[in-house]
C-alpha atoms as a PDB file:
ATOM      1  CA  UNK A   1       0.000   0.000   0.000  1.00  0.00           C
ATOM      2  CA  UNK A   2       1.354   3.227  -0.900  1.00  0.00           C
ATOM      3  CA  UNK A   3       1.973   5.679   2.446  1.00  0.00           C
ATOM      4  CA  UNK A   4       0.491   8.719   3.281  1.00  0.00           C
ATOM      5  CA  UNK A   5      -2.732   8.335   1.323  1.00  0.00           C
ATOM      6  CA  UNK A   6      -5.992   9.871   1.419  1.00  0.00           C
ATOM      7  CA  UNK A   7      -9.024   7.199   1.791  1.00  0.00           C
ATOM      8  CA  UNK A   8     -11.685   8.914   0.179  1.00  0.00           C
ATOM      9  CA  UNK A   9     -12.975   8.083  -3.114  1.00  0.00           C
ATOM     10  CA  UNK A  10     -12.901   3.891  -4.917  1.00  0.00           C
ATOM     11  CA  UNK A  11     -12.335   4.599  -8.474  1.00  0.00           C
ATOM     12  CA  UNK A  12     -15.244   2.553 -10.380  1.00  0.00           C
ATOM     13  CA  UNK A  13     -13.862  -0.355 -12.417  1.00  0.00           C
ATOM     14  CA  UNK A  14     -13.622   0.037 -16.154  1.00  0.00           C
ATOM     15  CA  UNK A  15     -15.115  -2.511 -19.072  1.00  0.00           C
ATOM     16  CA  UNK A  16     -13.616  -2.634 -22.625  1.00  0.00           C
ATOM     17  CA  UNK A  17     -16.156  -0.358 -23.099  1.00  0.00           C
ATOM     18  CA  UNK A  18     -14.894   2.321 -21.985  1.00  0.00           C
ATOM     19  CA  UNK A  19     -13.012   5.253 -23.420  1.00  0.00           C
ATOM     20  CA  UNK A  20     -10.548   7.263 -20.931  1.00  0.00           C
ATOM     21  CA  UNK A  21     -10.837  10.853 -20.220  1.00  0.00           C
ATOM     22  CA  UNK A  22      -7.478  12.653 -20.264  1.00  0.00           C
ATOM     23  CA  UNK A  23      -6.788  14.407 -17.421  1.00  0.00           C
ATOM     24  CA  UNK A  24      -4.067  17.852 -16.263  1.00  0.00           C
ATOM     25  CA  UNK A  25      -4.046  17.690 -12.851  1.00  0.00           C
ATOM     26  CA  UNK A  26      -2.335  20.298 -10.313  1.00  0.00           C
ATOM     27  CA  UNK A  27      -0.236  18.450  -8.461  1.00  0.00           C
ATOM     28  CA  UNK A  28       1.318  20.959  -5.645  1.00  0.00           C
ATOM     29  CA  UNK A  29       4.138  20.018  -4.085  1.00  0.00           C
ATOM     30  CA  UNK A  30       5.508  17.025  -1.597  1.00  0.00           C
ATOM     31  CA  UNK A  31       3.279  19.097   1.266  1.00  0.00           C
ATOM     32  CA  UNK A  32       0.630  18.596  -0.990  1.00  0.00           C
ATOM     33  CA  UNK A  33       0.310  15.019   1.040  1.00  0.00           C
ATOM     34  CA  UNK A  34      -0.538  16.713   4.146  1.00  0.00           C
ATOM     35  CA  UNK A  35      -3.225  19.128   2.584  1.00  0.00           C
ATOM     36  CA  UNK A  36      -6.511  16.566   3.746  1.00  0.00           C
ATOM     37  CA  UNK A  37      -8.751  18.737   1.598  1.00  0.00           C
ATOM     38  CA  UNK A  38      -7.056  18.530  -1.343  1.00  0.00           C
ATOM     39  CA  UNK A  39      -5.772  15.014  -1.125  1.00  0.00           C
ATOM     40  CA  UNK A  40      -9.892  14.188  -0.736  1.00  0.00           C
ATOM     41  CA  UNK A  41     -10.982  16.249  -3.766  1.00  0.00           C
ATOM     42  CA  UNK A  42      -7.901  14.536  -6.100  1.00  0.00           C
ATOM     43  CA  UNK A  43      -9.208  10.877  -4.508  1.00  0.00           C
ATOM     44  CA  UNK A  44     -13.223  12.055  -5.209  1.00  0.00           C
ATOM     45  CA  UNK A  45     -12.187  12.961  -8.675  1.00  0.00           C
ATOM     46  CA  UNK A  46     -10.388   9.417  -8.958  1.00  0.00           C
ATOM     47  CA  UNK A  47     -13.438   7.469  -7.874  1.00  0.00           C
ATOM     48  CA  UNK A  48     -15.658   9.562 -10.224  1.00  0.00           C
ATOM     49  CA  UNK A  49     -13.683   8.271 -13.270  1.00  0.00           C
ATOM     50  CA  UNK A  50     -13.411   4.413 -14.588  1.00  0.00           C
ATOM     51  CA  UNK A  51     -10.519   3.043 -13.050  1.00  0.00           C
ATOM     52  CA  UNK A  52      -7.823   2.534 -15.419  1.00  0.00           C
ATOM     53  CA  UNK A  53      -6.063  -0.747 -16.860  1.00  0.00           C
ATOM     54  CA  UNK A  54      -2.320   1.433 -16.811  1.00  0.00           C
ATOM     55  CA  UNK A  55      -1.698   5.347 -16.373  1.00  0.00           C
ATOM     56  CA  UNK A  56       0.752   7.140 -18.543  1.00  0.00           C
ATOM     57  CA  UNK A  57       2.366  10.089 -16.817  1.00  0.00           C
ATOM     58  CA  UNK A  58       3.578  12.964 -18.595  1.00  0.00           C
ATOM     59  CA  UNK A  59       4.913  15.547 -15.432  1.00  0.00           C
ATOM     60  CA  UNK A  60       6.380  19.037 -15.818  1.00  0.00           C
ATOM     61  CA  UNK A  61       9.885  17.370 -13.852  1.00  0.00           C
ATOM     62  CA  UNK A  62      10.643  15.164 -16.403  1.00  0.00           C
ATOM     63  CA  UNK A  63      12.063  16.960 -19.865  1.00  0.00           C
ATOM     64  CA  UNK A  64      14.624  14.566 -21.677  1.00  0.00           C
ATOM     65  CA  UNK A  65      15.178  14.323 -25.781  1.00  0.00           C
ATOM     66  CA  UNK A  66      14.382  12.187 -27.490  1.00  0.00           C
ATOM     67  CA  UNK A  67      11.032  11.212 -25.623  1.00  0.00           C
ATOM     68  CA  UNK A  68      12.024   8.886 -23.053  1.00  0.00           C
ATOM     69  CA  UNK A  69      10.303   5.941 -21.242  1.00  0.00           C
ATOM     70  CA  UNK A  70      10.987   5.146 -17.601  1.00  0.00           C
ATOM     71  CA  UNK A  71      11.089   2.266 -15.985  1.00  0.00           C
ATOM     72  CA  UNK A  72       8.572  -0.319 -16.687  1.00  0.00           C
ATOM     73  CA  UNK A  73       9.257  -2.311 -13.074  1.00  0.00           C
ATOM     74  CA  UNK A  74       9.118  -0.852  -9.397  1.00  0.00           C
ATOM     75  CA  UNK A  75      12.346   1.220  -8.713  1.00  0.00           C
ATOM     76  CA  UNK A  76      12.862   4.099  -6.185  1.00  0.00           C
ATOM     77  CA  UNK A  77      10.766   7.223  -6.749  1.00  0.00           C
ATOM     78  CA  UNK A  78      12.943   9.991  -7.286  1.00  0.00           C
ATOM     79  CA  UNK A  79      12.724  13.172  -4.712  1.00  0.00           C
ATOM     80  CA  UNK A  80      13.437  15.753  -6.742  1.00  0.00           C
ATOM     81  CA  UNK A  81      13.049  18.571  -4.757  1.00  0.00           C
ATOM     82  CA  UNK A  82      15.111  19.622  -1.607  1.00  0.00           C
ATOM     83  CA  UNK A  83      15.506  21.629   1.854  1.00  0.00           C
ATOM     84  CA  UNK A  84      11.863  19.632   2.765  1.00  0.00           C
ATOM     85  CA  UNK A  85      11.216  17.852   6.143  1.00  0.00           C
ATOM     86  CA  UNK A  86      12.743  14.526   6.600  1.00  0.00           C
ATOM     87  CA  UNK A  87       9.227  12.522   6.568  1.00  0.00           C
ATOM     88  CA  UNK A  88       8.821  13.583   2.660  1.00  0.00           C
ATOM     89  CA  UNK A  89      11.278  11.610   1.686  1.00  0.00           C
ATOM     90  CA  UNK A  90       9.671   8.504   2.951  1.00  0.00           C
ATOM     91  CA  UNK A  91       7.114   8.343   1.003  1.00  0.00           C
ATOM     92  CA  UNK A  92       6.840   5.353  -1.150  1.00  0.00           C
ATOM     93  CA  UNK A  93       4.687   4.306  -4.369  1.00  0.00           C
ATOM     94  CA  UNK A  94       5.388   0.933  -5.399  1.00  0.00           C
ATOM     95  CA  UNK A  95       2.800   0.450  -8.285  1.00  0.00           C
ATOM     96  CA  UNK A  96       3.304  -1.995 -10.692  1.00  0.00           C
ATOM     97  CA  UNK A  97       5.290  -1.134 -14.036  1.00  0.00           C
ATOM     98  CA  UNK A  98       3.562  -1.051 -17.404  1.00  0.00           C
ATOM     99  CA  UNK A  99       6.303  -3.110 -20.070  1.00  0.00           C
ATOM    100  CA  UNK A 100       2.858  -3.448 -22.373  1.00  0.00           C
ATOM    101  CA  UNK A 101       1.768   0.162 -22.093  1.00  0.00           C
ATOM    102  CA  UNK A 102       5.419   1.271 -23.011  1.00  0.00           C
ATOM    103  CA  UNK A 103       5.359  -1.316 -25.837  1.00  0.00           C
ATOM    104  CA  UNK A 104       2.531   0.387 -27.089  1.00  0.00           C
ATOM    105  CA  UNK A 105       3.735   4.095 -26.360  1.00  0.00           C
ATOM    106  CA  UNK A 106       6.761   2.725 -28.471  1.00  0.00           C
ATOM    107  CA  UNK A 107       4.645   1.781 -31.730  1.00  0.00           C
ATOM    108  CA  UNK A 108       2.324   5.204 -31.675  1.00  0.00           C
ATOM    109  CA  UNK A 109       5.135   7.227 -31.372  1.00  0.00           C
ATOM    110  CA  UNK A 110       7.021   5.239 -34.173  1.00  0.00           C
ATOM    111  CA  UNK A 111       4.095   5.779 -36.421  1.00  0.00           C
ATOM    112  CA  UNK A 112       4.149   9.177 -36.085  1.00  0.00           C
ATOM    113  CA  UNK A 113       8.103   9.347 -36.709  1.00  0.00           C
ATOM    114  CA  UNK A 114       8.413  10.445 -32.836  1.00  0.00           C
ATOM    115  CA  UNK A 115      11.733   9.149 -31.930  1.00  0.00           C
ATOM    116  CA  UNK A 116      11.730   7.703 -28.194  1.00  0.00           C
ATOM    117  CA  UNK A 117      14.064   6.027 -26.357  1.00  0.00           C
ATOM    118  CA  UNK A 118      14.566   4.203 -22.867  1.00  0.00           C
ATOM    119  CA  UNK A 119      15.415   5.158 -19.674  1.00  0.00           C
ATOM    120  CA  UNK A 120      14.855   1.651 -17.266  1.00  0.00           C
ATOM    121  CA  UNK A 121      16.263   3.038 -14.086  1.00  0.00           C
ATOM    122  CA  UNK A 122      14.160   6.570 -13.739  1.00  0.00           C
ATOM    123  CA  UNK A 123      11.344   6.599 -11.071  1.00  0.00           C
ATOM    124  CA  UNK A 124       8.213   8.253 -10.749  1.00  0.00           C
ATOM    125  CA  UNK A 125       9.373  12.101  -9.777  1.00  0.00           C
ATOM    126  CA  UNK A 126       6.859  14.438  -7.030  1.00  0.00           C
ATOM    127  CA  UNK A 127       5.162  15.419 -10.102  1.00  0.00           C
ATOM    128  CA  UNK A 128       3.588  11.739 -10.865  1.00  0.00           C
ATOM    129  CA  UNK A 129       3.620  10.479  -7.590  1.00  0.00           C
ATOM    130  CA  UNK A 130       2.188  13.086  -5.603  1.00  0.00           C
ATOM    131  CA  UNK A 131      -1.392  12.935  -7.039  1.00  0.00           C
ATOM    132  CA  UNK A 132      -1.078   9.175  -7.284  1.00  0.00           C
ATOM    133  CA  UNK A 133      -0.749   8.821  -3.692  1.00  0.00           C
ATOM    134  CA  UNK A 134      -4.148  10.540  -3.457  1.00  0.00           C
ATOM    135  CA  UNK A 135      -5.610   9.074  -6.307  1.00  0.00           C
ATOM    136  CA  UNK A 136      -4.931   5.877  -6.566  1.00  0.00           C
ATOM    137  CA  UNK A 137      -3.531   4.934  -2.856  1.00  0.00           C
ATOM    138  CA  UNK A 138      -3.331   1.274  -3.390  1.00  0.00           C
ATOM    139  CA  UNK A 139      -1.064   1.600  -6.242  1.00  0.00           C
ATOM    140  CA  UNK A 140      -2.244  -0.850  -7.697  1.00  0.00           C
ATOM    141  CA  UNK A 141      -2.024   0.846 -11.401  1.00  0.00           C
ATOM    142  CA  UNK A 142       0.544  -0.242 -13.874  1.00  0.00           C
ATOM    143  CA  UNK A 143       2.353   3.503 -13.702  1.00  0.00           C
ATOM    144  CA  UNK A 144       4.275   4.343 -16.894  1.00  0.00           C
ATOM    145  CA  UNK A 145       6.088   8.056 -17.363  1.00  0.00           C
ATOM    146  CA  UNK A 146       7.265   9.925 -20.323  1.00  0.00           C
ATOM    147  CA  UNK A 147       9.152  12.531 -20.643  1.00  0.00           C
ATOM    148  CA  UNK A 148       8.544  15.743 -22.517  1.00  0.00           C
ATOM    149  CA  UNK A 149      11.384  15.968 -24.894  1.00  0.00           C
ATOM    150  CA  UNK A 150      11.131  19.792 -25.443  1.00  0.00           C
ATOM    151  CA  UNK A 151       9.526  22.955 -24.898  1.00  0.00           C
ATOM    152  CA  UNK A 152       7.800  23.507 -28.297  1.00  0.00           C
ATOM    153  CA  UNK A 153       4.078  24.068 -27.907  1.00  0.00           C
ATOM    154  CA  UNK A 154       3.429  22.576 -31.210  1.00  0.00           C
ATOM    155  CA  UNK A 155       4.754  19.089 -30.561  1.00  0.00           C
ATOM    156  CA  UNK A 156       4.130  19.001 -27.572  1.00  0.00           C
ATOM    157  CA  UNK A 157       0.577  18.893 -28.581  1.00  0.00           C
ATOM    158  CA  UNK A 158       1.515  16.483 -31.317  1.00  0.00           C
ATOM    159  CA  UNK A 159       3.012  14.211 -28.535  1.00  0.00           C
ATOM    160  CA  UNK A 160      -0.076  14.144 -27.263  1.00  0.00           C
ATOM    161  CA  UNK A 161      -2.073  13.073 -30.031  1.00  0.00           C
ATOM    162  CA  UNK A 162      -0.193  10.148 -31.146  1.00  0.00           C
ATOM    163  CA  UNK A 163      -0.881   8.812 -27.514  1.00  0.00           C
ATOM    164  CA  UNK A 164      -4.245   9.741 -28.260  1.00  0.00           C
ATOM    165  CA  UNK A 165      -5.383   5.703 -28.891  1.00  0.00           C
ATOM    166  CA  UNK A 166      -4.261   4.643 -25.901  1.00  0.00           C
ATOM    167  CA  UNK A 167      -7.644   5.986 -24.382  1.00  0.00           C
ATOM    168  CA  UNK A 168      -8.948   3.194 -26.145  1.00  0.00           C
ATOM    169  CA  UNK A 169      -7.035   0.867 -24.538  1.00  0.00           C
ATOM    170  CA  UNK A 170      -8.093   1.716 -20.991  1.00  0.00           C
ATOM    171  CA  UNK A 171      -4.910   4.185 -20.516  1.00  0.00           C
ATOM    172  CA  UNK A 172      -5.605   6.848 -18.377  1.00  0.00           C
ATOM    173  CA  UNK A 173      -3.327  10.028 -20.472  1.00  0.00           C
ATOM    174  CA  UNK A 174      -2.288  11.842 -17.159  1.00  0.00           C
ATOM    175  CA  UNK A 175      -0.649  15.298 -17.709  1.00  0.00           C
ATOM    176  CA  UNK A 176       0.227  17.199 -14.044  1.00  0.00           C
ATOM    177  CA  UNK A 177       1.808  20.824 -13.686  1.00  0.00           C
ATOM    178  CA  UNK A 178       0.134  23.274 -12.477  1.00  0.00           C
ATOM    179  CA  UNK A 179      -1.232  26.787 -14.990  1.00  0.00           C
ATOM    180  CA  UNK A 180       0.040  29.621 -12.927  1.00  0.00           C
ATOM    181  CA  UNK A 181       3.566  28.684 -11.561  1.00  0.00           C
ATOM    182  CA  UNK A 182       5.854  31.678 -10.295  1.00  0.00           C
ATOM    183  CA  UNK A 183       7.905  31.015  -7.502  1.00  0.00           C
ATOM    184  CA  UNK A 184       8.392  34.383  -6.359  1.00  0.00           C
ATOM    185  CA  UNK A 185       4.751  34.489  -5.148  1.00  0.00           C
ATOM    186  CA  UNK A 186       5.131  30.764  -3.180  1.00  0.00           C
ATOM    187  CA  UNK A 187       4.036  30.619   0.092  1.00  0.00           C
ATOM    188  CA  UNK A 188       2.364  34.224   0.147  1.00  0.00           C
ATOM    189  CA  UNK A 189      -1.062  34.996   0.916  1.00  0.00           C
ATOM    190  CA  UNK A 190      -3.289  36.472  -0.915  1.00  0.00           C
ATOM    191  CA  UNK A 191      -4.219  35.990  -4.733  1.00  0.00           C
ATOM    192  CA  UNK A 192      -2.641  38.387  -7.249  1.00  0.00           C
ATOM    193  CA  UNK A 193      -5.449  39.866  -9.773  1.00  0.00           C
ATOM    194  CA  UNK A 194      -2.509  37.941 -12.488  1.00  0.00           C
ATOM    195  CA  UNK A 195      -3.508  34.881 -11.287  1.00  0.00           C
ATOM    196  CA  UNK A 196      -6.622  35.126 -11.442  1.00  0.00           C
ATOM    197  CA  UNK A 197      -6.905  37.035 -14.950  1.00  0.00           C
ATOM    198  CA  UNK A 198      -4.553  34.203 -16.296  1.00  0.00           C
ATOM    199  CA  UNK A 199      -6.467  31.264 -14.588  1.00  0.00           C
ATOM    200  CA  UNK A 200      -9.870  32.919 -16.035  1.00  0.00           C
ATOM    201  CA  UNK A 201      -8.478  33.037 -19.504  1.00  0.00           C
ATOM    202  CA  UNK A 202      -7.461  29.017 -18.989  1.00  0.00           C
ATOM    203  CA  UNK A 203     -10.547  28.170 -17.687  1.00  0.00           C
ATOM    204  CA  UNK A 204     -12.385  30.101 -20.788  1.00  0.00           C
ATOM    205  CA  UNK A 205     -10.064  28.563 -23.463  1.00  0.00           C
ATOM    206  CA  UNK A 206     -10.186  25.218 -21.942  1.00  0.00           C
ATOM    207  CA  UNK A 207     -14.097  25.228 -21.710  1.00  0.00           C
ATOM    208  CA  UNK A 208     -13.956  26.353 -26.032  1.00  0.00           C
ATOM    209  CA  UNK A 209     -11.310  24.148 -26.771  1.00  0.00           C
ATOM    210  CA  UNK A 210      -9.353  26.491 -28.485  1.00  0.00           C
ATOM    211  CA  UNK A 211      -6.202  25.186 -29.553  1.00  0.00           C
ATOM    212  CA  UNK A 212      -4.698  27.840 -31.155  1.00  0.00           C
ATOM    213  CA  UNK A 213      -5.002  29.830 -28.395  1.00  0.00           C
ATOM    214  CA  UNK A 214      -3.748  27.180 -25.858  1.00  0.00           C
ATOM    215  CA  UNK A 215      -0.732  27.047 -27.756  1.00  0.00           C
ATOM    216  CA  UNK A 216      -0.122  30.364 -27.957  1.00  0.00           C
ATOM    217  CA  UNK A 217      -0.744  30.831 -24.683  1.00  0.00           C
ATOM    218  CA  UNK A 218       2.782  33.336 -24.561  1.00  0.00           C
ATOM    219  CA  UNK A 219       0.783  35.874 -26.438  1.00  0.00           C
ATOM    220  CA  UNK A 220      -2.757  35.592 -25.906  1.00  0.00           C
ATOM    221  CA  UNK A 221      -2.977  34.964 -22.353  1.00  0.00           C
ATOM    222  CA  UNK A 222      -3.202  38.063 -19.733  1.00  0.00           C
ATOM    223  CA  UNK A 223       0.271  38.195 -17.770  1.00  0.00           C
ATOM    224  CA  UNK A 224       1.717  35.188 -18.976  1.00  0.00           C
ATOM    225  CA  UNK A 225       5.290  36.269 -18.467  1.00  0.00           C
ATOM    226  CA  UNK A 226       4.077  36.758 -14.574  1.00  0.00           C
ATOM    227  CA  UNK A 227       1.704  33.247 -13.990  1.00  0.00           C
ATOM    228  CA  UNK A 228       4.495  31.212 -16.153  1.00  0.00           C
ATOM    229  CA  UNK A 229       8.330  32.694 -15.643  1.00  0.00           C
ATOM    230  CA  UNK A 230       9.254  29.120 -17.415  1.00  0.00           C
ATOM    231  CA  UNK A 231       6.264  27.054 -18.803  1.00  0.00           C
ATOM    232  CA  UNK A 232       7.193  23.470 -17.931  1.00  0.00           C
ATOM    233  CA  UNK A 233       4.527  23.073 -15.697  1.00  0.00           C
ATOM    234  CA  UNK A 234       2.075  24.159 -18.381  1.00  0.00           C
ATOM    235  CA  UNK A 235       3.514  22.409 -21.018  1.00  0.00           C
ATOM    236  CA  UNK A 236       1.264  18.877 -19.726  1.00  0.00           C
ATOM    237  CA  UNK A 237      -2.003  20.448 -20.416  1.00  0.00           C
ATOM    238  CA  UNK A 238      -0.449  20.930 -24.310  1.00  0.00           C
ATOM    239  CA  UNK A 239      -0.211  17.033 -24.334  1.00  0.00           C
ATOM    240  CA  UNK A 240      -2.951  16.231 -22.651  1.00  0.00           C
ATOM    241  CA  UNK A 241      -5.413  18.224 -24.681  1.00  0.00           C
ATOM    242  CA  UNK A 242      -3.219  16.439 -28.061  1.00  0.00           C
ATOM    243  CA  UNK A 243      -4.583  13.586 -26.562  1.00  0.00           C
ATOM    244  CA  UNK A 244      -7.966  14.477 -25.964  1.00  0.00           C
ATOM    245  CA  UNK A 245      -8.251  16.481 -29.624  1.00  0.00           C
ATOM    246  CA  UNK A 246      -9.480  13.692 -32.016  1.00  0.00           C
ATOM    247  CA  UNK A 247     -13.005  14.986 -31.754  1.00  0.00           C
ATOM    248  CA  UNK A 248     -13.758  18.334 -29.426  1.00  0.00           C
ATOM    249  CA  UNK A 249     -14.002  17.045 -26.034  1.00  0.00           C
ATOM    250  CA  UNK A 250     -15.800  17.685 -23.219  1.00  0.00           C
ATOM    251  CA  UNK A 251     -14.122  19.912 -20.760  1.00  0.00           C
ATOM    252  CA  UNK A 252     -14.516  19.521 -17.346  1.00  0.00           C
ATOM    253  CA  UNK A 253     -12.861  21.546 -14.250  1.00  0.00           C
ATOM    254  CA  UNK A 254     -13.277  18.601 -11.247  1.00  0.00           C
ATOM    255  CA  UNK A 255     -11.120  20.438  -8.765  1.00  0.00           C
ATOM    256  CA  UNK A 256     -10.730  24.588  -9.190  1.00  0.00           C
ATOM    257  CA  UNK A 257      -9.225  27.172  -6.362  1.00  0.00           C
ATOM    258  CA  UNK A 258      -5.746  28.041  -4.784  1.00  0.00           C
ATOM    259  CA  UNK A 259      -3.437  26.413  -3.352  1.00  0.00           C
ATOM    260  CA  UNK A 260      -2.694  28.026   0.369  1.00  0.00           C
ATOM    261  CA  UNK A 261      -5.097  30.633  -0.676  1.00  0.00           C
ATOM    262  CA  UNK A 262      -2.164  32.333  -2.815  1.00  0.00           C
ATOM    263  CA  UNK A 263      -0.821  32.649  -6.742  1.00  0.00           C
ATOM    264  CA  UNK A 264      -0.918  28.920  -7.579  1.00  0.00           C
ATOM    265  CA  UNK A 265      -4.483  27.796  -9.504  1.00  0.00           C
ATOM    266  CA  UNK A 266      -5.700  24.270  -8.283  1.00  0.00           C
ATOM    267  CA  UNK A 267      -7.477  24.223 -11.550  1.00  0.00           C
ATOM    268  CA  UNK A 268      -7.489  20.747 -13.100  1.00  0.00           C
ATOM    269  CA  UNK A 269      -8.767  19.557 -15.990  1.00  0.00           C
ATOM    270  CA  UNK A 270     -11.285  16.290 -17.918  1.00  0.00           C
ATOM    271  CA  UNK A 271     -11.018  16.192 -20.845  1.00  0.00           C
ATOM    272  CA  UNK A 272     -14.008  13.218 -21.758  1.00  0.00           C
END
């Protein structure tokens, strides 16, 4: 059983039936496991959802070119973060590993002349884990992650849509970041009128499913060079909505807010 969890919410089993939402979720940081309310609304979103047959996790900690597969059997997470209490790095996830799933990752990114390549000894980092622990406590999911292999809004989004069949396969497509990330505002109270101005214009572009304008989110969003310094921890929501963009999907906003009450949007996103 994975430690530290949060016991609310049983994910619903899935049939071959089903189809897999893709999902961006916020995933805080490693204090994030101690936050009970938000730990419950990532577990109720869980249970509200089919349970998945494997997850495929594409964080904002992991950026490696070519597009790279971790390990497909339990290894150490990796703690990739520092100066925390003691107790955070004692947290453990020991789901299964997904060698099918990356099979599969392998041949859709192949057919879309993504190259990819393997890296067996890399962990989950505090960007997959994290929201696992919550989600899925009993990590008992076949975890897979992928790396983003650059910063180009454009393929990142294409990333995401050659994963896109994978929902078909019972693959939960699990991007997690967070939309307003500027560490200069950590930790303060209060919520900057940036913030919310650039969480507003996610939520509206989101809701339309405007891709154009999620990709050029540099230029049409309101104080983007304030909510996003660097953009790795929006670049997740580019592959996840790749994934989701066969046919317009339904978006959905299952957990919304701020983290501490300060600059950092809890806004996650379904994409059905």
């Amino acid at each position: 059983m994975a430690e530290r969890i949060a016991t609310e919410g049983r994910p619903k089993e899935s049939t071959a039936a089903d189809r897999m939402p893709v999902i961006f979720a916020a995933h805080g940081a490693p204090v994030l496991l101690d936050d009970a309310e938000w730990m419950g609304e990532l577990a109720t979103w869980a249970g509200a959802m089919p349970k998945p047959k494997s997850i495929l996790m594409i964080s904002a900690h992991w950026e490696e070119r070519p597009a790279a597969l971790g390990a497909t059997r339990p290894v150490p997470l990796v703690y990739d973060f520092y100066g925390f209490p003691e107790r955070y790095y004692q947290t453990r996830y020991p789901a299964p590993g997904a060698p099918e799933l990356a099979a599969r990752v392998r041949e859709l990114l192949g057919s879309r002349g993504i190259a990819c390549t393997d890296e067996p000894q890399r962990g989950l980092d505090h960007g997959a884990y994290v929201p696992l622990v919550a989600m899925y406590p009993g990590a008992d999911v076949p975890v897979l992650q992928l790396s983003m292999p650059r910063l180009v809004p454009r393929e990142l989004f294409e990333l995401g849509q050659a994963l896109g069949p994978l929902r078909d396969d019972g693959v939960l497509v699990f991007g997690s970041g967070f939309l307003t990330h500027n560490m200069k505002y950590a930790f303060r109270p209060g919520t900057p009128e940036w913030a919310r101005d650039f969480d507003a214009w996610a939520e509206d572009v989101l809701s339309r499913f405007d891709v154009d304008a999620l990709l050029d989110f540099q230029r049409r969003a309101p104080a983007a060079q304030t909510a996003l310094p660097t953009w790795e921890h929006y670049a997740p929501v580019l592959v996840a909505a790749g994934a989701a963009a066969e046919a317009t999907p339904k978006t959905r906003f299952p957990i919304t807010g701020w983290w501490m009450d300060g600059a950092f949007t809890k806004r996650s996103v379904q994409l059905d």
